[in-house]
Protein backbone atom coordinates (compact mmCIF):
# COMPACT_ATOMS: atom_id res chain seq x y z
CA UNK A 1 0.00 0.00 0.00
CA UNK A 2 1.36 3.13 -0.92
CA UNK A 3 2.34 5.63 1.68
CA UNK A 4 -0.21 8.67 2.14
CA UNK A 5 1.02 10.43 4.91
CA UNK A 6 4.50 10.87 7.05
CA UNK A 7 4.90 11.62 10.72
CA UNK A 8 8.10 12.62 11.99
CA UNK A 9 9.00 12.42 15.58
CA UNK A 10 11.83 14.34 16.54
CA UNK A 11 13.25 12.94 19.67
CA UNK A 12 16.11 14.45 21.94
CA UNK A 13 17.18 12.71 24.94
CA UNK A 14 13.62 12.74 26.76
CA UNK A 15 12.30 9.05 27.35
CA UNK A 16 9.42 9.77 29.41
CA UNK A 17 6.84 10.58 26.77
CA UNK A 18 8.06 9.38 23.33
CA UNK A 19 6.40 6.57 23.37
CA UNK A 20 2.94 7.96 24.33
CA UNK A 21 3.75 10.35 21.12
CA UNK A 22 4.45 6.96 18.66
CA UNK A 23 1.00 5.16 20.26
CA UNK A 24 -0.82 8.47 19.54
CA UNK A 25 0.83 7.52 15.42
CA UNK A 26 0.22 4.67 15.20
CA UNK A 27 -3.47 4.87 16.21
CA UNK A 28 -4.05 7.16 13.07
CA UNK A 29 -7.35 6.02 11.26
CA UNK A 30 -5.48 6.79 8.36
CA UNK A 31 -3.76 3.97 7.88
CA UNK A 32 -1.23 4.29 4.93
CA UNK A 33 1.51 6.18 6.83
CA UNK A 34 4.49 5.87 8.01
CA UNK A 35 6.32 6.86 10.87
CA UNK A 36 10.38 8.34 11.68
CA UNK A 37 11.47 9.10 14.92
CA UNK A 38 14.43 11.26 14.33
CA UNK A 39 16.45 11.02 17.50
CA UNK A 40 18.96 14.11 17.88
CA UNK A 41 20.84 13.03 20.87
CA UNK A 42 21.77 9.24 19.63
CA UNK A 43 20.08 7.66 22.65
CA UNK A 44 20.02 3.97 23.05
CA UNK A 45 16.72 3.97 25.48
CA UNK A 46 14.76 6.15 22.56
CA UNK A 47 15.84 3.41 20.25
CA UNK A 48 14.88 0.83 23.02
CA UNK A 49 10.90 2.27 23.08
CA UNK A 50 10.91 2.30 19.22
CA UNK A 51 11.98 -1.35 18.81
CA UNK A 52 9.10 -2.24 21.18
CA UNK A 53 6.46 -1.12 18.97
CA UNK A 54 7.43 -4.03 16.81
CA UNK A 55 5.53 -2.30 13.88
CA UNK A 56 6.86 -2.23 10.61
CA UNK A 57 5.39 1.34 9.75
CA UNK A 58 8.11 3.00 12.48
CA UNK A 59 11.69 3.65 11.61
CA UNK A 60 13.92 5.12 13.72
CA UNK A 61 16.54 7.58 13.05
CA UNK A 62 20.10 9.25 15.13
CA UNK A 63 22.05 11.51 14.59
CA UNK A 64 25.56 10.64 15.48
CA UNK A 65 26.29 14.31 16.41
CA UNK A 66 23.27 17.11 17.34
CA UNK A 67 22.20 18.91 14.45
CA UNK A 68 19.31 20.97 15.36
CA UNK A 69 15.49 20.38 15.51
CA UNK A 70 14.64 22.03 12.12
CA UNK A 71 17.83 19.85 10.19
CA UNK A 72 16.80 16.84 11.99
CA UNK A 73 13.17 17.35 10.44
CA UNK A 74 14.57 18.43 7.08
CA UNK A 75 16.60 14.97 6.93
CA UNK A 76 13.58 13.14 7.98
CA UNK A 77 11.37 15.29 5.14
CA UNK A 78 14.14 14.20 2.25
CA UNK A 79 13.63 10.44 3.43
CA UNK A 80 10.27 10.63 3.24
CA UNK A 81 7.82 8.45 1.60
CA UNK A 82 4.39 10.41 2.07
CA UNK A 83 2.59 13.08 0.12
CA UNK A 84 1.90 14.98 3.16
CA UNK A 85 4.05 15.35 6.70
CA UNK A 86 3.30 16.38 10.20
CA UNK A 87 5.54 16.80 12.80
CA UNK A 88 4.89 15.43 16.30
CA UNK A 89 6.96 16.85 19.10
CA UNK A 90 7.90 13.42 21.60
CA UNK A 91 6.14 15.36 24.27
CA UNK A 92 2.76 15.81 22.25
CA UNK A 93 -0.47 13.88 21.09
CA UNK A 94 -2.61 13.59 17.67
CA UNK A 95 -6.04 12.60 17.79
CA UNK A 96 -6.83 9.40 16.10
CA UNK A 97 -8.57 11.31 13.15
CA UNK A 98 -6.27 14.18 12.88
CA UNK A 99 -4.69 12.84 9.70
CA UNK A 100 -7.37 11.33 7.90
CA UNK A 101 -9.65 14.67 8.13
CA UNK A 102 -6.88 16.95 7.73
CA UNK A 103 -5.26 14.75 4.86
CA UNK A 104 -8.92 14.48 3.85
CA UNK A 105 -9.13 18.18 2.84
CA UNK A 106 -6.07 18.68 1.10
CA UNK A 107 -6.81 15.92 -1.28
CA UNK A 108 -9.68 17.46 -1.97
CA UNK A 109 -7.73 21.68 -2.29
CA UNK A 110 -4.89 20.68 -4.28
CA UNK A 111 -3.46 23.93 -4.06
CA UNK A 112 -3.46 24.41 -0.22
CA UNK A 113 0.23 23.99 1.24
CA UNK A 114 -0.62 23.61 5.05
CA UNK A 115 -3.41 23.01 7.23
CA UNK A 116 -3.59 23.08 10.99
CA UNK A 117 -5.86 22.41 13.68
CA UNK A 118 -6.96 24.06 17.74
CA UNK A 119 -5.13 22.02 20.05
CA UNK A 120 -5.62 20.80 23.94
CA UNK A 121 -3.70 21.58 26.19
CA UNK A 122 -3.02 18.52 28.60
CA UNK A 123 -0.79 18.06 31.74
CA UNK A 124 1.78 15.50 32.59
CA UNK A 125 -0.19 12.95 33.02
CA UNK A 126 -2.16 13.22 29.74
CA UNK A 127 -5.31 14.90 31.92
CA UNK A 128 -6.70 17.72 29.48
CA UNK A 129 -6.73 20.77 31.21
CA UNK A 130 -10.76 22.72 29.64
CA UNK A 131 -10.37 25.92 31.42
CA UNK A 132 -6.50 26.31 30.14
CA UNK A 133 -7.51 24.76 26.47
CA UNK A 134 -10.36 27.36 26.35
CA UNK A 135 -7.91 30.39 27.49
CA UNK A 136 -5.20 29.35 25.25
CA UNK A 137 -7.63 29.50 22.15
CA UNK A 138 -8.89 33.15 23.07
CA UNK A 139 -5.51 34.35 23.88
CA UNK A 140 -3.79 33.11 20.19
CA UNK A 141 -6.94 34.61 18.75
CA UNK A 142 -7.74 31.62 17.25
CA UNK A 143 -11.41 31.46 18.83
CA UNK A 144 -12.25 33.90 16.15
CA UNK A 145 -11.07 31.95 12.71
CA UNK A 146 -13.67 30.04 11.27
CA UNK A 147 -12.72 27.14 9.18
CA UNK A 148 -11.18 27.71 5.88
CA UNK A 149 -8.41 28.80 4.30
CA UNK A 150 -6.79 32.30 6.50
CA UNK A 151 -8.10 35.63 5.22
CA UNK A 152 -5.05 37.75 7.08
CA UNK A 153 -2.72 35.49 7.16
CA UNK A 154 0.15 38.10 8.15
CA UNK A 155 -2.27 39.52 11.03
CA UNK A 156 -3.03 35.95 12.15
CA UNK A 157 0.99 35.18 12.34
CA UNK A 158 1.89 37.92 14.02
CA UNK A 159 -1.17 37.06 16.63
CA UNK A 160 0.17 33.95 17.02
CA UNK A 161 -2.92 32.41 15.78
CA UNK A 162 -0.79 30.12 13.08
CA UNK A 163 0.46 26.63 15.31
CA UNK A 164 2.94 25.00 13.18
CA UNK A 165 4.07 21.52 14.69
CA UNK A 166 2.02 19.21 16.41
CA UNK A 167 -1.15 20.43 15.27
CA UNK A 168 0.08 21.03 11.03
CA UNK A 169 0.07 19.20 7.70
CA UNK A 170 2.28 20.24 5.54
CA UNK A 171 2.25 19.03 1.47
CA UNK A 172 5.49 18.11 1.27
CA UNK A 173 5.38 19.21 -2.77
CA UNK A 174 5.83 22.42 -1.35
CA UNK A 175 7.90 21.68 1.52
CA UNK A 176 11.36 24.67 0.94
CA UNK A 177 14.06 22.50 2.91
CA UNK A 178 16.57 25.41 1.91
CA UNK A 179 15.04 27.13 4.50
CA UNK A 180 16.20 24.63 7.35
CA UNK A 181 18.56 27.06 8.92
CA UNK A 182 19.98 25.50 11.79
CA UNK A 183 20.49 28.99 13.27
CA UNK A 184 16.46 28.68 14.04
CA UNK A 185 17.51 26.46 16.58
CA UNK A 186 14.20 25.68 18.56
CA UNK A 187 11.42 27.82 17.41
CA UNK A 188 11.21 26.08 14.10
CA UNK A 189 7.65 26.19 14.38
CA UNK A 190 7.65 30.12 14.25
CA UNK A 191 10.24 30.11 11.60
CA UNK A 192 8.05 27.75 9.25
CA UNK A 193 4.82 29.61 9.98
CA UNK A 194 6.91 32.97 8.77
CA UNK A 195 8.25 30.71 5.91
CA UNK A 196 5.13 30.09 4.07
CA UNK A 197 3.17 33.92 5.17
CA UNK A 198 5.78 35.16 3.60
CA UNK A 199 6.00 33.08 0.52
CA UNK A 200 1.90 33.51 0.15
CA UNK A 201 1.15 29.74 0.45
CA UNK A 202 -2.54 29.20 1.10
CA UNK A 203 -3.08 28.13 4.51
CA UNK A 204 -6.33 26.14 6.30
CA UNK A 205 -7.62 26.28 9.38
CA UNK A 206 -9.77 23.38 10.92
CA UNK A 207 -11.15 25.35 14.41
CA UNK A 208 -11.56 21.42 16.68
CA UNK A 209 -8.92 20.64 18.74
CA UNK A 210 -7.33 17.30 17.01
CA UNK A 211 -3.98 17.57 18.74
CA UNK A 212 -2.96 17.67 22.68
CA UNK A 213 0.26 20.01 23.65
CA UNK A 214 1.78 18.56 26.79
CA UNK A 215 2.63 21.36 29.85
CA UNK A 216 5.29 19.64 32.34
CA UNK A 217 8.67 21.04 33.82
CA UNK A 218 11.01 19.23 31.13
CA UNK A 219 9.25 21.23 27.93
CA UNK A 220 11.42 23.84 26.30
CA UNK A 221 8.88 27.01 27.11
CA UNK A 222 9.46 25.72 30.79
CA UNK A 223 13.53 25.07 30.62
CA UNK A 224 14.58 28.74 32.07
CA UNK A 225 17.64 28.34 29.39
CA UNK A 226 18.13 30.54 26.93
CA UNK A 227 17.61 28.42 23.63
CA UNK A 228 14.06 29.81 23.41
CA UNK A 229 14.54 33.42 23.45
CA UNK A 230 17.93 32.78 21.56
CA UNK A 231 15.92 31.11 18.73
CA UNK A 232 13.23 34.11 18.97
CA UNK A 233 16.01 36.77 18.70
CA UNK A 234 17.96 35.01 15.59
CA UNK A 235 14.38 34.49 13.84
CA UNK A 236 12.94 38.20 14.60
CA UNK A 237 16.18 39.41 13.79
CA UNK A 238 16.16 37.78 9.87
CA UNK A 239 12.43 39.02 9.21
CA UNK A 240 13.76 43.16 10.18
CA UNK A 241 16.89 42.54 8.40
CA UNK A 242 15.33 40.84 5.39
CA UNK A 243 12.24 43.11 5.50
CA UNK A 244 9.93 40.36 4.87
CA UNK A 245 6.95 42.29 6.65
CA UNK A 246 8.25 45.76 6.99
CA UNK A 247 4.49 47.07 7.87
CA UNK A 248 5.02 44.90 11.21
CA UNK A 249 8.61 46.87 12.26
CA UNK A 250 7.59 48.11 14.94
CA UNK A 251 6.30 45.04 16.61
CA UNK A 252 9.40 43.15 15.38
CA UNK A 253 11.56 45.35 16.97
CA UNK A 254 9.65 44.85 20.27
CA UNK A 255 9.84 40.97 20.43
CA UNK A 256 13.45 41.46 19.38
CA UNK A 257 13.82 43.39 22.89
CA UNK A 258 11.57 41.15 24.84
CA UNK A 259 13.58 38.11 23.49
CA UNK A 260 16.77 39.67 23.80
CA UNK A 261 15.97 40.66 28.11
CA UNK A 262 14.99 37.05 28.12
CA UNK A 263 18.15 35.83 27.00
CA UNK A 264 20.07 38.00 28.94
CA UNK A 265 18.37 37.22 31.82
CA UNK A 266 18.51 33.31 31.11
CA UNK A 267 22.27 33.75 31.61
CA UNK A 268 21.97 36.26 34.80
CA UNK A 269 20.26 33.47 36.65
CA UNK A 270 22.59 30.67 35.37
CA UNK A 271 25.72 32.67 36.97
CA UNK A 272 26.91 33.77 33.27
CA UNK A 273 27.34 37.41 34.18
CA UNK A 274 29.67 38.51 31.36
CA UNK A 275 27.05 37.12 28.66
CA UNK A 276 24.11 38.51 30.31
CA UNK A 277 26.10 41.75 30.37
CA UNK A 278 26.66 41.96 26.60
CA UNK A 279 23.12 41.24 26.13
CA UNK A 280 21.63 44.02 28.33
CA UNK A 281 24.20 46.81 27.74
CA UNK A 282 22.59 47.57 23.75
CA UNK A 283 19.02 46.87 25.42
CA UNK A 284 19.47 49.42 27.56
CA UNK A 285 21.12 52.01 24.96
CA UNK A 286 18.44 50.61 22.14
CA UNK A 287 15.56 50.68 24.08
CA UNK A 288 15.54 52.37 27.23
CA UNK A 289 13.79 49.32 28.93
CA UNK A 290 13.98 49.66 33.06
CA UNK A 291 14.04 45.76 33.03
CA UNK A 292 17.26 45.70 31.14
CA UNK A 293 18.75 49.09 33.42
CA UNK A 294 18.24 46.55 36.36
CA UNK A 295 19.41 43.74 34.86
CA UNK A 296 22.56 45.83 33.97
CA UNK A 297 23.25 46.70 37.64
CA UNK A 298 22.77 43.27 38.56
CA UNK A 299 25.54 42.17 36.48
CA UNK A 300 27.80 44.44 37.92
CA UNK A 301 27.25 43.42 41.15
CA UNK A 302 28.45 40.10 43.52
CA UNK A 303 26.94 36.95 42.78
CA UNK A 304 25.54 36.38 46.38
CA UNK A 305 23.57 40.41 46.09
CA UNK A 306 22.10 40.01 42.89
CA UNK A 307 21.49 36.02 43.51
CA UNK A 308 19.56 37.52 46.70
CA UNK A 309 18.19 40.11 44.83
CA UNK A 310 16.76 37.82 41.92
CA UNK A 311 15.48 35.46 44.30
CA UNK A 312 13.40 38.05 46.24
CA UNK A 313 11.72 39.87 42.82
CA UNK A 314 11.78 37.13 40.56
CA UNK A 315 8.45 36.79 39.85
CA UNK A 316 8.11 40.16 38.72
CA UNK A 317 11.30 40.93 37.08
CA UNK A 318 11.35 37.98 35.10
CA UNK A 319 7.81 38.81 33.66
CA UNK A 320 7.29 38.05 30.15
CA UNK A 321 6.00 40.60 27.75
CA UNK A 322 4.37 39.98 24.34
């Protein structure tokens, strides 16, 4: 039977939920697909879980030496059997129907590039959180998209409303893998999302939540290192310098700031003074933020006062701005 439909898995060193992701696969109602788990950190326990499956529609993949989420992916895309791919973080879920309905449509729109659904938004244990789910929608804007293909598609990605990853079919005839810079580093689902606004590929929305993000303490958003923000600040950076949206400057240049005092701050906390130092001084010259004057002082002073001081304001210093 010829392969519809790929899912990649990108693994790195996290055991604890990979195999819930592969289940959550291989439960697809769509049944002609096959499944890579691309593991970047060469870990013989992610290639134990895999072999367990005992199914012939999962492969598994390492890297020998790290090469970066979006590489990783772009690898897995090139070896690739399917028409269409979806990428499932290790940490994530897909609803049994997620690829038949969404595969379902783009059979049917030839010319759409990538579709993507609502998600839930479930704990640890796999428990969906409603009241979270519900506030998530409304706060990416995406409780007001009706189904279809996006009407604003710039105003929608700069909302956030566009989730790229778990929840996302791409056609892979349209898939750019020249664009898999490994500078992106972990935000590749931003970086993809500003790939294909910018390049004008039709994009559809299906509003039900047929995917389940994953909150818990080991997730990158929850890390307090500064790959995040790091990724954020490379990716913001290309789209002023490049002038891919120059009507959204302004807001650019403020998530290049807010990314830029997260980073620096990532490295305050970890004891990496000089770092942070380099990253606050042209915040505070660029854009006169009192965050980053503070953060300044901080790194000027001995390790025990500002370790004291972060410890006692943390909560709101370290407040995250969109």
């Amino acid at each position: 039977m010829e392969v519809l439909a790929t899912i990649i898995i990108p693994a790195f060193r996290r055991t604890r939920y990979v195999g819930d992701a592969i289940r959550s696969a291989l439960a697809q109602t769509l049944k002609n697909i096959e499944i890579i788990v691309v593991d970047d950190s060469d870990s013989e326990d992610i290639k134990n879980i895999c072999d367990s499956f005992e199914d012939a529609r999962l492969t598994y993949r390492s890297n020998k030496i790290r090469l970066g989420v979006l590489v990783s992916c772009n690898n897995a895309v090139s070896e690739s059997n399917g028409q269409y791919i979806t990428v499932l973080n290790d940490d994530d879920l897909i609803a049994p129907e997620f690829l038949e309905r969404s595969v379902n449509i783009m059979e049917n729109k030839p010319h759409l590039a990538l579709i993507f659904c609502d998600h839930w938004i479930i704990d640890e244990h796999g428990i969906i959180q409603n009241y979270l789910s519900d506030s998530n929608t409304t706060y990416w804007h995406r409780n007001s998209l009706m189904e279809g293909e996006l009407k604003n598609p710039v105003e929608d990605l700069f909302n956030g409303s566009i989730s790229v990853g778990s929840t996302s079919v791409f056609r892979k005839s349209l898939i750019d893998t020249s664009m898999a810079y490994k500078d992106v580093g972990v935000c590749a689902d931003l970086w993809m999302a500003c790939v294909y606004v910018h390049s004008q590929l039709p994009i559809y929305y299906i509003p039900d939540r047929l995917a389940s993000y994953r909150v818990h303490g080991d997730s990158e958003t929850n890390g307090g290192t500064p790959r995040l923000p790091d990724s954020e600040r490379y990716i913001y950076g290309f789209l002023l310098h490049e002038q891919w949206f120059p009507d959204k400057n302004e807001l650019i240049n403020k998530r290049i700031a807010n990314a830029t005092f997260r980073s620096a701050k990532a490295r305050l906390v970890s004891g990496n003074k000089k770092e942070a130092r380099k990253l606050f001084a042209p915040c505070v010259k660029k854009y006169r933020s009192l965050r980053c004057v503070i953060g300044f002082i901080l790194c000027m002073l001995p390790h025990s006062l500002s370790t004291r001081f972060i410890s006692l304001k943390r909560k709101n210093f370290y407040s995250n701005i969109r």
